[in-house]
C-alpha atoms as a PDB file:
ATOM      1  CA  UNK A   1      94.091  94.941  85.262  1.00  0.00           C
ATOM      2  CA  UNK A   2      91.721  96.692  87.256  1.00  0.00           C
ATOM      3  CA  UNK A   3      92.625  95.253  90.433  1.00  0.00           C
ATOM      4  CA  UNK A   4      95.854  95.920  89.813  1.00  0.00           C
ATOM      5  CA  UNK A   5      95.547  99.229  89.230  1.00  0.00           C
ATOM      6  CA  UNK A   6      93.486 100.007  92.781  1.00  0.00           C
ATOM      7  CA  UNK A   7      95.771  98.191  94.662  1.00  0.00           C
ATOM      8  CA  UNK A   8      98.870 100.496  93.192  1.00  0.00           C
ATOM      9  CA  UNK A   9      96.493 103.447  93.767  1.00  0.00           C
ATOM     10  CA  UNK A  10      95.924 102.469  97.645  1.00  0.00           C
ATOM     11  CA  UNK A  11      99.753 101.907  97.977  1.00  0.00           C
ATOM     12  CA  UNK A  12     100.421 105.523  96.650  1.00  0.00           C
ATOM     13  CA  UNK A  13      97.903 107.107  99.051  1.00  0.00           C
ATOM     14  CA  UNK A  14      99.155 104.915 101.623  1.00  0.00           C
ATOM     15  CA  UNK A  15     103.022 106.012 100.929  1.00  0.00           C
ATOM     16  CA  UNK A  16     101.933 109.647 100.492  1.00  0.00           C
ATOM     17  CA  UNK A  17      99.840 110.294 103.561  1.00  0.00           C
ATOM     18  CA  UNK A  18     102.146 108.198 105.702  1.00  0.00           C
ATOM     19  CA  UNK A  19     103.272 110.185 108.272  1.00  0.00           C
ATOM     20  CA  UNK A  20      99.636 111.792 108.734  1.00  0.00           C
ATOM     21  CA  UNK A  21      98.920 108.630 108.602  1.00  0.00           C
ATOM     22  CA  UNK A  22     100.415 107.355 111.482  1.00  0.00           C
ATOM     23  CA  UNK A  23     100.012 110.197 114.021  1.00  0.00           C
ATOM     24  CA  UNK A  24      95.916 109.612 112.895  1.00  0.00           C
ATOM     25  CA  UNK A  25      96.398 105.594 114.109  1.00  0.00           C
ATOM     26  CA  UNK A  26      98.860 106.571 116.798  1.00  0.00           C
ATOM     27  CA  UNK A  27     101.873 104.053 115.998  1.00  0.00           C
ATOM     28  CA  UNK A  28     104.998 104.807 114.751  1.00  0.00           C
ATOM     29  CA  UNK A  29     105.269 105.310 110.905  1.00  0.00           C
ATOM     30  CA  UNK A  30     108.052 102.550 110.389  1.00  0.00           C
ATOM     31  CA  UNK A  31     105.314 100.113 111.957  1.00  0.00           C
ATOM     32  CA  UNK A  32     102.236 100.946 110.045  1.00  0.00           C
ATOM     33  CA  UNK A  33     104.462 100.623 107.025  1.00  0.00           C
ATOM     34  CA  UNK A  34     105.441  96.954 108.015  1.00  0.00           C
ATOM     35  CA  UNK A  35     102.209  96.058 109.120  1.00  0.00           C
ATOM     36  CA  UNK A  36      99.702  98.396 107.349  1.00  0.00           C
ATOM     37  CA  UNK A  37      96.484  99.380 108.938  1.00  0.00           C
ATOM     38  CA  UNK A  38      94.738  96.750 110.911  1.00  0.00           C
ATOM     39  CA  UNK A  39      90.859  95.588 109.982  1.00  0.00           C
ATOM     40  CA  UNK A  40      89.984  96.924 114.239  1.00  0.00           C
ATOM     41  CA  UNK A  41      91.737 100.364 113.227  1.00  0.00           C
ATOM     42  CA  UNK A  42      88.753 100.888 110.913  1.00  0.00           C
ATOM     43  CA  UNK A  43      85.697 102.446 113.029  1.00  0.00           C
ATOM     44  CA  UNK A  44      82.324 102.120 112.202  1.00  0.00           C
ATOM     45  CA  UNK A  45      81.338 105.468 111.028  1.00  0.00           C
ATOM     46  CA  UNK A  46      80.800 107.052 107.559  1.00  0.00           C
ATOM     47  CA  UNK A  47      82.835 109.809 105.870  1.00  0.00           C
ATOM     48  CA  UNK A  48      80.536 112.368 103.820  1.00  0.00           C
ATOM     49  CA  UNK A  49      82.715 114.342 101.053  1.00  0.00           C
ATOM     50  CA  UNK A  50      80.592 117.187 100.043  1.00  0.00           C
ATOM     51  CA  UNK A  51      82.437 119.479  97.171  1.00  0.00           C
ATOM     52  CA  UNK A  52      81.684 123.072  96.925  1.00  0.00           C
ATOM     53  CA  UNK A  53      81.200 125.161 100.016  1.00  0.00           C
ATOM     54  CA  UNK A  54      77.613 124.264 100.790  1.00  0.00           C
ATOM     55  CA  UNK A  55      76.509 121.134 102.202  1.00  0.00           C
ATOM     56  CA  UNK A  56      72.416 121.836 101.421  1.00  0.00           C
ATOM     57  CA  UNK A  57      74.055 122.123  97.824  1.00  0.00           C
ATOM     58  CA  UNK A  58      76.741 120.180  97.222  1.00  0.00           C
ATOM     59  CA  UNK A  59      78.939 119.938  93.418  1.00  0.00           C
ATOM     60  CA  UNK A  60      79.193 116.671  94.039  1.00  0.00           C
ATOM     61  CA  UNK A  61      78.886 113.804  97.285  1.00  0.00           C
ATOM     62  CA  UNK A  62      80.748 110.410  98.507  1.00  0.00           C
ATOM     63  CA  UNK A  63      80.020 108.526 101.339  1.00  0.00           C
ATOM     64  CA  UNK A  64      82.572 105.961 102.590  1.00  0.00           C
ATOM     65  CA  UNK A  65      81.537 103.723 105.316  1.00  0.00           C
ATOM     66  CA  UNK A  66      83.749 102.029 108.132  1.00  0.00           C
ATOM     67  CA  UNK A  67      86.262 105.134 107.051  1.00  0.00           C
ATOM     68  CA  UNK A  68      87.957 107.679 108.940  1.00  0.00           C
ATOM     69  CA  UNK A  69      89.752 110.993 107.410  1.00  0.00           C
ATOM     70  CA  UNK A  70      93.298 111.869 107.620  1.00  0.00           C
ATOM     71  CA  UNK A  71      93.478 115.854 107.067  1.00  0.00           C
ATOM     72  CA  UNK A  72      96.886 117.691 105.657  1.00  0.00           C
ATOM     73  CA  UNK A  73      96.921 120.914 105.716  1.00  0.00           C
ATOM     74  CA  UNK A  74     101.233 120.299 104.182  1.00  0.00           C
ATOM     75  CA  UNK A  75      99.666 118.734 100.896  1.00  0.00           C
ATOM     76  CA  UNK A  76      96.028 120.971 100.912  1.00  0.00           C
ATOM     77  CA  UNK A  77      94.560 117.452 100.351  1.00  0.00           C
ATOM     78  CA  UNK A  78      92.206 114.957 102.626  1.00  0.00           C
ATOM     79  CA  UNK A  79      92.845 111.012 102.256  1.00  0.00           C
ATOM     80  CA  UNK A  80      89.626 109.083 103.197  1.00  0.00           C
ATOM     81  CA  UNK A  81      91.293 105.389 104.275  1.00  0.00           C
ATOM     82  CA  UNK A  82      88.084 103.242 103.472  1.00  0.00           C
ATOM     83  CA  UNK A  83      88.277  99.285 105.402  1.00  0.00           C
ATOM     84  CA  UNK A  84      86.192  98.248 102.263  1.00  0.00           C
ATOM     85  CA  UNK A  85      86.413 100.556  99.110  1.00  0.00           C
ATOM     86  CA  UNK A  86      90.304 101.957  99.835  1.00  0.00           C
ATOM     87  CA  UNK A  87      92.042 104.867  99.844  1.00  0.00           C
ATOM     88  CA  UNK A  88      91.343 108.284  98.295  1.00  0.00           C
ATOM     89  CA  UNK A  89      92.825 111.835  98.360  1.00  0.00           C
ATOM     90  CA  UNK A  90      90.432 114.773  97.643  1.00  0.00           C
ATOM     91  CA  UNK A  91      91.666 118.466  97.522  1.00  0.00           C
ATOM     92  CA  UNK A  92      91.269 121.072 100.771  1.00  0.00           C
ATOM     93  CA  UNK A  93      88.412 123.079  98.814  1.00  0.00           C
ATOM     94  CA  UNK A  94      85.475 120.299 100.204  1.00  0.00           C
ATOM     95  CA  UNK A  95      83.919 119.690 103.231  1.00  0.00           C
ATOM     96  CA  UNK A  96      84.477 116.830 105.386  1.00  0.00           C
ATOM     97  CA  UNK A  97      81.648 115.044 107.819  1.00  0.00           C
ATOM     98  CA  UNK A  98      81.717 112.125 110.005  1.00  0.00           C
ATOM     99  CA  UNK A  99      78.373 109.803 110.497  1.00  0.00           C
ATOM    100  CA  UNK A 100      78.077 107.603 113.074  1.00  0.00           C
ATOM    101  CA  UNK A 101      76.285 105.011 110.910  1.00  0.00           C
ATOM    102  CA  UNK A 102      74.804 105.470 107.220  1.00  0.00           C
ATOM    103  CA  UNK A 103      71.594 105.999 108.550  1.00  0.00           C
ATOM    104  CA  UNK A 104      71.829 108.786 111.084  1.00  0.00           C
ATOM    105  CA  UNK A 105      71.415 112.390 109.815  1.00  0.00           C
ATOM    106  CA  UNK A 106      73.509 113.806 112.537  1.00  0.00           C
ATOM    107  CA  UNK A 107      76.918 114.545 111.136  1.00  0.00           C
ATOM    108  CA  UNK A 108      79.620 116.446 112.609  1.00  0.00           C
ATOM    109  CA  UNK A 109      81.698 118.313 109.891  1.00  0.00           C
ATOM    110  CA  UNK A 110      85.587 118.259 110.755  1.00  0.00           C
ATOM    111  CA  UNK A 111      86.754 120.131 107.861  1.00  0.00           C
ATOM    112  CA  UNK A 112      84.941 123.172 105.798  1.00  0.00           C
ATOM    113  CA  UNK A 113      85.124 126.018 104.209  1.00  0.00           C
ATOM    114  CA  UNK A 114      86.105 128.224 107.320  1.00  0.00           C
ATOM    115  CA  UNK A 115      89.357 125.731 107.129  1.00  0.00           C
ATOM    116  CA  UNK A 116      90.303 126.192 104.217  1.00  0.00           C
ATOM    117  CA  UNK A 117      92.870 129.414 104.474  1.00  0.00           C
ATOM    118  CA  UNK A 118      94.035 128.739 107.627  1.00  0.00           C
ATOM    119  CA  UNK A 119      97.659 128.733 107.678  1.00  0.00           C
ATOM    120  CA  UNK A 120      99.494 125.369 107.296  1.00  0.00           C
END
């Protein structure tokens, strides 16, 4: 049941954030629909989700590793495509950084607060 569940969750994401989707992988959307995303498409790099507008002080954190970030600004929403975990959508108000590996404590942040309000 469980299973089944994820795997109708990571279609959903997958059907919703298509079109980001594909301009992120840089194919065309009818072929990562046939052929989904491919295990070399995944980098190796970690995705930090930090809620509330404070990393020192987050709400709440998730790491994702071998993950990459697909922003839209359309839907106010983030999907984190995850080789190993899946797929998950978070809402605009968070902030988004990228790790080169899980141990590193260099991040670059690709989405934050000053993002937020911009215009879609």
């Amino acid at each position: 049941m469980a299973l089944g569940l994820w795997r109708a969750h990571n279609m959903q994401v997958f059907r919703d954030f298509l079109p980001e989707l594909a301009r992120h992988l840089k194919r065309p959307a009818k072929e990562v629909r046939k052929t989904g995303i491919a295990g070399t498409e995944f980098p190796y790099q970690w995705v930090r989700v930090y809620y509330g507008d404070d990393r020192k002080h987050p709400d709440s954190v998730c790491d994702f590793g071998f993950a990459f970030p697909v922003i839209s600004r359309r839907k106010e929403a983030i999907a984190i495509f995850a080789q190993n975990a899946g797929y998950f959508v978070f809402n605009h108000l968070c902030i988004v950084a990228v790790r080169k590996d899980r141990r590193s404590a260099r991040e670059r942040v690709i989405w934050g607060p000053d993002d937020w309000w911009r215009t879609r």
